[in-house]
C-alpha atoms as a PDB file:
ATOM      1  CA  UNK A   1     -14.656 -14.178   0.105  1.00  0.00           C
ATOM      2  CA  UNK A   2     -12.420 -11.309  -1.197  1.00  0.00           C
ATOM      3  CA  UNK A   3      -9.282 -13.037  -1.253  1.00  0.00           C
ATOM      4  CA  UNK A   4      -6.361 -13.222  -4.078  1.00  0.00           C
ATOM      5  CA  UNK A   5      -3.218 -14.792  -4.150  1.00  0.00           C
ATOM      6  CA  UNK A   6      -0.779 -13.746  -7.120  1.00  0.00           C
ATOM      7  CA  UNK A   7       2.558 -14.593  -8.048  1.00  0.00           C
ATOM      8  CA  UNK A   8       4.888 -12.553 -10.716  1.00  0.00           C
ATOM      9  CA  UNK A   9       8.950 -13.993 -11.688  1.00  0.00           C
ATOM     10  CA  UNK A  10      10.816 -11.075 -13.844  1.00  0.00           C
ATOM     11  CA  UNK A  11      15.114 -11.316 -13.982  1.00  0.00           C
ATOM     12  CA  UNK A  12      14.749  -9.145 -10.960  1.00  0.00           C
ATOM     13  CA  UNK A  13      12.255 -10.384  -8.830  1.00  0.00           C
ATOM     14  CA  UNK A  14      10.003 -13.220  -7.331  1.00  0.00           C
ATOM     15  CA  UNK A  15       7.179 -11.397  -6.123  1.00  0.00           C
ATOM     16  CA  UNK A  16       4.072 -13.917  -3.734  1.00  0.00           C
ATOM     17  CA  UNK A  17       0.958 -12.627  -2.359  1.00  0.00           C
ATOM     18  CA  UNK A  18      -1.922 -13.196  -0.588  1.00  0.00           C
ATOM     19  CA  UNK A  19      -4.115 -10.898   0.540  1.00  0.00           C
ATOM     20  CA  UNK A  20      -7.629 -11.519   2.625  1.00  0.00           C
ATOM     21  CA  UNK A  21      -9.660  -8.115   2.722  1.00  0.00           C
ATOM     22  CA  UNK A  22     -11.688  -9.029   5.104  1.00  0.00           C
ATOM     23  CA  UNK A  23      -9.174 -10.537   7.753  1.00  0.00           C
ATOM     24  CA  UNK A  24      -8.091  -9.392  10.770  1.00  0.00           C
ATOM     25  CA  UNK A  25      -4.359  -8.141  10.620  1.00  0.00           C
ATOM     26  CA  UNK A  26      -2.152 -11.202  10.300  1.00  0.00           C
ATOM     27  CA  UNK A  27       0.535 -11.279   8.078  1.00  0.00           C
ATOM     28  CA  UNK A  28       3.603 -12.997   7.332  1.00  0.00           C
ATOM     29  CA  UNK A  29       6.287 -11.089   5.357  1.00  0.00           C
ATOM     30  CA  UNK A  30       9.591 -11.836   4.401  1.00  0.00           C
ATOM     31  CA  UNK A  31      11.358  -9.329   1.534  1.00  0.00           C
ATOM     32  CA  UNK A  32      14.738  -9.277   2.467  1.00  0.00           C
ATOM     33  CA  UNK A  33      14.580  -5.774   4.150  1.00  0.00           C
ATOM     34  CA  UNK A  34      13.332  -5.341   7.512  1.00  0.00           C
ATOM     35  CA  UNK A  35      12.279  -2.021   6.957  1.00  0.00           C
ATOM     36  CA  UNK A  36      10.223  -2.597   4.075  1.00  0.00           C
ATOM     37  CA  UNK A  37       8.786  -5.665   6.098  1.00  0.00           C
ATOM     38  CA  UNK A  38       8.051  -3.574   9.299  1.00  0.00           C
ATOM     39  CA  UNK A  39       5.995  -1.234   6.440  1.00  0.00           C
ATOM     40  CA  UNK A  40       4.255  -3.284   5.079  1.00  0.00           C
ATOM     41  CA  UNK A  41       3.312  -5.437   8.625  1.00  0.00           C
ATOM     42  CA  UNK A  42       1.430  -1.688   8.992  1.00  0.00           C
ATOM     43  CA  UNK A  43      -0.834  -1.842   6.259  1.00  0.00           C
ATOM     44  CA  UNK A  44      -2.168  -5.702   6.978  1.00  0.00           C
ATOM     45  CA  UNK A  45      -2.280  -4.581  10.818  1.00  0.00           C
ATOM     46  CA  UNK A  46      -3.838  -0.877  10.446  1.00  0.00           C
ATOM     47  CA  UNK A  47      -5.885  -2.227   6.885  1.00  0.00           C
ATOM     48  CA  UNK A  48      -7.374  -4.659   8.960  1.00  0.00           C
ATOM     49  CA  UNK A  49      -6.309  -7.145   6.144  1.00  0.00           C
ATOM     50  CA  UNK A  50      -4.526 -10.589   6.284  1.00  0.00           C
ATOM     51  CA  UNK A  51      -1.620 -10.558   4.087  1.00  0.00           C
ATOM     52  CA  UNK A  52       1.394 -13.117   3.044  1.00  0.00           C
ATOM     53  CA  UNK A  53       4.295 -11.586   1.036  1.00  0.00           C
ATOM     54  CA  UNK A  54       7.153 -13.580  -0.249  1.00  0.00           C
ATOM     55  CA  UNK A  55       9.574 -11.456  -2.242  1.00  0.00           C
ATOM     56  CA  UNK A  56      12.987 -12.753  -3.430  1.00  0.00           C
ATOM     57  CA  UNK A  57      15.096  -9.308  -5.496  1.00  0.00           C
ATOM     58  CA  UNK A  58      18.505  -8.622  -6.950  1.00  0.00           C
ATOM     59  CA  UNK A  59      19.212  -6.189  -3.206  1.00  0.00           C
ATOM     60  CA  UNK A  60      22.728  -6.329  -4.744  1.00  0.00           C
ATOM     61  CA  UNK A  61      21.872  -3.961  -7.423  1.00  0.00           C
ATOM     62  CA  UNK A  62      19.530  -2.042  -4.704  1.00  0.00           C
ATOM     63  CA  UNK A  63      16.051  -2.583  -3.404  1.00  0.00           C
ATOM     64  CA  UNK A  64      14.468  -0.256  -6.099  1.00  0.00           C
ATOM     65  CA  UNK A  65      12.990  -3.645  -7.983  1.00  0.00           C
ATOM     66  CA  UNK A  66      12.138  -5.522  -5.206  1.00  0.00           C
ATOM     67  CA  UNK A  67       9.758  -2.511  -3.811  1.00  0.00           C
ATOM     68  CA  UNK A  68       8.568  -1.642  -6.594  1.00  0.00           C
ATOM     69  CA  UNK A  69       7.711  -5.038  -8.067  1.00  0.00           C
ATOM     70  CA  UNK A  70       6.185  -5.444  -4.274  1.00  0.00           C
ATOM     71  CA  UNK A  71       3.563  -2.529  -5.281  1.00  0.00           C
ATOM     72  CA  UNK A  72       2.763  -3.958  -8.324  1.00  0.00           C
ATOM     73  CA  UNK A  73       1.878  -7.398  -6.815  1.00  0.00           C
ATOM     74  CA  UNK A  74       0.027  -6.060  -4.383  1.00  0.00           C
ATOM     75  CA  UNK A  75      -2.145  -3.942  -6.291  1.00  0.00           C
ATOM     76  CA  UNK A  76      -2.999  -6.450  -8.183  1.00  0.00           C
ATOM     77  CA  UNK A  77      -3.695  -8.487  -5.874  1.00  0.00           C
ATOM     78  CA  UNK A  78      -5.876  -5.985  -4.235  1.00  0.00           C
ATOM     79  CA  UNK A  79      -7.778  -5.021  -7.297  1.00  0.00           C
ATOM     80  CA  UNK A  80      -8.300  -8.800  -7.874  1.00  0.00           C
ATOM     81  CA  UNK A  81      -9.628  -9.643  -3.920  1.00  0.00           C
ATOM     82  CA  UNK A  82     -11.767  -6.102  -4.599  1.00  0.00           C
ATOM     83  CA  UNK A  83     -13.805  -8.090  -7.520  1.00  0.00           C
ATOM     84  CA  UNK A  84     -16.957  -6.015  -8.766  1.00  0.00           C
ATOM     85  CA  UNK A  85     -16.182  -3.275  -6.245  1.00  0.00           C
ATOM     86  CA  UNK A  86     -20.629  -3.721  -5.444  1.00  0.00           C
ATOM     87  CA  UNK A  87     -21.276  -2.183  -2.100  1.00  0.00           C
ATOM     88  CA  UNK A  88     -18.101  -0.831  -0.938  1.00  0.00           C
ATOM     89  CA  UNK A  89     -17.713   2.697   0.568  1.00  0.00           C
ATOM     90  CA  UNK A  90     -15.290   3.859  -2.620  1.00  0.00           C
ATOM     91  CA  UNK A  91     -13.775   7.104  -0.890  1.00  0.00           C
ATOM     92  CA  UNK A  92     -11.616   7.488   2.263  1.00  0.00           C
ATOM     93  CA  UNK A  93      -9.287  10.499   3.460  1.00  0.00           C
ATOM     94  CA  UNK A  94      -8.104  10.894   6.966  1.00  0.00           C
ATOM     95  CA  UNK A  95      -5.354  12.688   8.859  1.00  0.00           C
ATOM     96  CA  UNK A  96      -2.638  10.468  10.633  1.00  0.00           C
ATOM     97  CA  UNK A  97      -0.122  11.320  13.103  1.00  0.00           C
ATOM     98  CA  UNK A  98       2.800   9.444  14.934  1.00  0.00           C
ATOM     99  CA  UNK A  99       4.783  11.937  17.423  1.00  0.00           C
ATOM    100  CA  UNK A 100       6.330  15.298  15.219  1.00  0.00           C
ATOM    101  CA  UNK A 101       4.751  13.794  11.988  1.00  0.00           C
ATOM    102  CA  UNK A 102       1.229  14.547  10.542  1.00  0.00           C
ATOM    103  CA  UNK A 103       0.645  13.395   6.986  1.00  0.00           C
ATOM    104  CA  UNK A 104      -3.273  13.509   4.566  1.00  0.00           C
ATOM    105  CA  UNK A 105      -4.249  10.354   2.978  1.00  0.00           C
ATOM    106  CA  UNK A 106      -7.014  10.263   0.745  1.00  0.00           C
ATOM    107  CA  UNK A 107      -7.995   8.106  -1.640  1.00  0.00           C
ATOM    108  CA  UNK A 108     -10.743   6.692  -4.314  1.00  0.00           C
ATOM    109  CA  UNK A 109     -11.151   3.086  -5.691  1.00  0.00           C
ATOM    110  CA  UNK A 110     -11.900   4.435  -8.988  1.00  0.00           C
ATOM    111  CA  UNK A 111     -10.514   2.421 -11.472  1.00  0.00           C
ATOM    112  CA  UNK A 112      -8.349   5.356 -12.832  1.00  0.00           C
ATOM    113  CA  UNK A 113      -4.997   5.081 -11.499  1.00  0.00           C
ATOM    114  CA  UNK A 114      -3.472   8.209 -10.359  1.00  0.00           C
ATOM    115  CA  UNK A 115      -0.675   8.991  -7.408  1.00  0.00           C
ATOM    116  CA  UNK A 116       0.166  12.079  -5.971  1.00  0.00           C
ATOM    117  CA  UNK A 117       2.949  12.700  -3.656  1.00  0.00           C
ATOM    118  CA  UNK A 118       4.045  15.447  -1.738  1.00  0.00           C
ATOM    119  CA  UNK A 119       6.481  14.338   0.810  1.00  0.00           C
ATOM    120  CA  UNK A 120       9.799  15.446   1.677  1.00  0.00           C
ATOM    121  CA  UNK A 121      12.649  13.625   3.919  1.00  0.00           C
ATOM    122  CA  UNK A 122      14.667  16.701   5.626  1.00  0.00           C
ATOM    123  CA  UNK A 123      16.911  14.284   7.473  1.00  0.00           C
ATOM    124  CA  UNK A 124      17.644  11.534   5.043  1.00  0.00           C
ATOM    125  CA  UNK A 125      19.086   8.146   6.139  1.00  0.00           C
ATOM    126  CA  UNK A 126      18.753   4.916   5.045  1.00  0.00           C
ATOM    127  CA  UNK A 127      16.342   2.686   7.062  1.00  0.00           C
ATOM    128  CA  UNK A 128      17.277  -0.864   8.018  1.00  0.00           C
ATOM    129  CA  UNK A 129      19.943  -3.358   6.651  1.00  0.00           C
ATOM    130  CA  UNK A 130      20.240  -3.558   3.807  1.00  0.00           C
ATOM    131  CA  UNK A 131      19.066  -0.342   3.338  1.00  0.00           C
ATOM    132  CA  UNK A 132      15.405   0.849   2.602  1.00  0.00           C
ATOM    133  CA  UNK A 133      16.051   4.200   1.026  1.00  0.00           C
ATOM    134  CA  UNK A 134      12.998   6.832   2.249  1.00  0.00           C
ATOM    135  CA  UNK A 135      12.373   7.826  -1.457  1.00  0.00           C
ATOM    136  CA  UNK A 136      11.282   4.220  -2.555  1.00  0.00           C
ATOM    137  CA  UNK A 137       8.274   4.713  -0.482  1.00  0.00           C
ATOM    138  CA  UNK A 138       6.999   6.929  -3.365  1.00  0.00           C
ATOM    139  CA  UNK A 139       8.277   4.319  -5.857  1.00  0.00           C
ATOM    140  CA  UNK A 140       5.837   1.919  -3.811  1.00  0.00           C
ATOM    141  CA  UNK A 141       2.908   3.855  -4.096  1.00  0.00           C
ATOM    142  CA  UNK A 142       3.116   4.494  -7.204  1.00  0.00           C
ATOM    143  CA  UNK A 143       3.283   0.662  -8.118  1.00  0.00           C
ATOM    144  CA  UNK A 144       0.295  -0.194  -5.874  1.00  0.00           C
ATOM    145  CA  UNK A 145      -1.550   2.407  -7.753  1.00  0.00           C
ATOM    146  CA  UNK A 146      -0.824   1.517 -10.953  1.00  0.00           C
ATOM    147  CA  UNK A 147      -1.846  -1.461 -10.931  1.00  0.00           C
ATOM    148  CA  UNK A 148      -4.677  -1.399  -8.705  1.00  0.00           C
ATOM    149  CA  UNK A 149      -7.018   1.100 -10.403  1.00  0.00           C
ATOM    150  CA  UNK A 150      -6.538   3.395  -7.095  1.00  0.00           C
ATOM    151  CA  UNK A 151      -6.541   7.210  -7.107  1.00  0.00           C
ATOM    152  CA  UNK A 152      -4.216   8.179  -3.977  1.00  0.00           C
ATOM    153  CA  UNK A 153      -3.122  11.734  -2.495  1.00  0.00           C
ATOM    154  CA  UNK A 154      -0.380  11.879  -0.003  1.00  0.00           C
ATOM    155  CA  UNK A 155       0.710  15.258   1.735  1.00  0.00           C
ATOM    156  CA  UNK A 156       3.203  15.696   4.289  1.00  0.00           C
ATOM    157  CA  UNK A 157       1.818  18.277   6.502  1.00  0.00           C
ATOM    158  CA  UNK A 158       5.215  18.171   8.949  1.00  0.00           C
ATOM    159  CA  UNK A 159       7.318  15.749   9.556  1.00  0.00           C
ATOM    160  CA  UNK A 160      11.326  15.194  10.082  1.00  0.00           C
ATOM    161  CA  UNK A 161      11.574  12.133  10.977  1.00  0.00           C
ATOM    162  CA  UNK A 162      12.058   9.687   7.894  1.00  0.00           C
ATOM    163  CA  UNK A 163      10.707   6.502   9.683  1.00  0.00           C
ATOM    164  CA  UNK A 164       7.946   8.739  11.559  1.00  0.00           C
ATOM    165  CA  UNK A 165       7.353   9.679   8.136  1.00  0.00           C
ATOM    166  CA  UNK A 166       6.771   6.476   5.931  1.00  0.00           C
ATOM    167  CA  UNK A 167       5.464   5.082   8.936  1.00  0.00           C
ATOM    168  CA  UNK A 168       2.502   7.575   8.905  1.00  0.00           C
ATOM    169  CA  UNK A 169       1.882   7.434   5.386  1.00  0.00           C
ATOM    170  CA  UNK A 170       1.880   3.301   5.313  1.00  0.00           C
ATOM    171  CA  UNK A 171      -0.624   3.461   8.163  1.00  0.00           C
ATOM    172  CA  UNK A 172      -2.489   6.271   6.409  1.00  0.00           C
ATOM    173  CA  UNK A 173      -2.715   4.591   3.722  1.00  0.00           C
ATOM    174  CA  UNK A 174      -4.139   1.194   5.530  1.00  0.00           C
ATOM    175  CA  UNK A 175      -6.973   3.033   7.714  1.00  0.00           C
ATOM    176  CA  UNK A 176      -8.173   4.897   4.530  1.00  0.00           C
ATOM    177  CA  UNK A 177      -7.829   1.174   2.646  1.00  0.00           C
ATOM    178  CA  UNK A 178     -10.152  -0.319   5.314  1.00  0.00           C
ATOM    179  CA  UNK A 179     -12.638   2.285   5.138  1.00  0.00           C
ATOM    180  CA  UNK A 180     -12.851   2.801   1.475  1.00  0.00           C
ATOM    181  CA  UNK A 181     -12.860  -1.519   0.931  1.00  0.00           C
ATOM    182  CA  UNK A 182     -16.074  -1.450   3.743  1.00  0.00           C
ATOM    183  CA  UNK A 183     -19.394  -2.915   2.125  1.00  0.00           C
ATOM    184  CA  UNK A 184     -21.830  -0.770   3.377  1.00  0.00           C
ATOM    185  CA  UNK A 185     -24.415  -0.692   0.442  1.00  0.00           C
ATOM    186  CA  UNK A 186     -26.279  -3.939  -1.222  1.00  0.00           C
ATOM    187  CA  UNK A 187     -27.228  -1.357  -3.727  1.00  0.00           C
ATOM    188  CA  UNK A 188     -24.577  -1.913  -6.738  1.00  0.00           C
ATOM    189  CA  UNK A 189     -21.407  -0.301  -7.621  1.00  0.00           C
ATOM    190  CA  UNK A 190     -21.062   3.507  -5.822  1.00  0.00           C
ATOM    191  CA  UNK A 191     -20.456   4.779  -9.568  1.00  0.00           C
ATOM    192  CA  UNK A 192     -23.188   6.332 -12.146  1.00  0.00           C
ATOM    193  CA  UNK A 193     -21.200   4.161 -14.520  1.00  0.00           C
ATOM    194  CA  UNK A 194     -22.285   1.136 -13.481  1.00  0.00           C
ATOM    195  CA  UNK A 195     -18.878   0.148 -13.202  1.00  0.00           C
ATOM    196  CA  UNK A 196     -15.580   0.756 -11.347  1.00  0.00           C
END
């Protein structure tokens, strides 16, 4: 059963969540910005995961804590659900598209947290209210990463749309997720280590 359920209080955040790796795409996700919601809906629907968020922030500063606190639950919680890593396919990288947008996702559960991002937002707006600014999708990712032990490359190949845009890299992000969390070997962890 690779399922973990975390919770994390700071002055600037209540941060809930569950997360079943090997569900089937329901979620339930309230943060306070639709946007960010409508993201994150992707990755449990696309991942192929079940996941619950409950995430409570100080939005009248700005969403920066909320999202980013977000990423660090999650990761966690990912990292936890992962266990032992034995079996699972390790490496993922795929090319996803939605209408003028094409981004690269790849990514490696390696243990050794690492983000890069190379994404621009040519026509910059705010998404949702309250607002989900497009460079907090960065802040995200680099969150999730950091505290999952995940090495993850993003590159806008085109793009101008800034909700085609995040939108593509959140469901990016989940396909390569699904595929990389697969068991396909009884054989130990995929690493010469021993260990992930």
């Amino acid at each position: 059963m690779r399922k973990f359920t975390l919770e994390r209080k700071t002055n600037e955040s209540a941060i809930k969540v569950s997360v079943d790796l090997d569900g089937s795409g329901q979620h339930q996700i309230q943060t306070g910005l639709p946007f960010f919601d409508h993201m994150l809906a992707q990755i449990s629907r696309h991942g192929g995961l079940d996941l619950e968020i409950s995430a409570v922030g100080d939005l009248e500063v700005d969403a920066h804590h909320l999202v980013e606190d977000t990423g660090i639950v999650l990761g966690k919680a990912i990292s936890q659900a992962l266990g032992d890593r034995a079996g699972i396919d390790r490496f993922a990288s795929l090319a996803m598209v939605l209408d003028e947008t094409l981004v690269d996702v790849a990514l490696d559960i390696s243990g050794r947290s690492f983000l890069f991002f190379d994404v621009d937002f040519p026509n910059y707006v705010s998404l949702g209210t309250p607002g989900f600014e497009p460079q907090l999708a960065e802040e995200f990712f680099r969150a999730v990463v950091g505290s999952s032990g995940i090495t993850l490359h993003i590159s806008k190949v085109r793009g101008t749309n800034s909700h085609h845009i995040i939108e593509a890299i959140m469901k990016g992000f989940a396909r390569a997720l699904k595929s990389a969390v697969r068991v396909v070997d009884a054989g130990g962890v995929p690493s010469t280590k021993g260990v992930l």
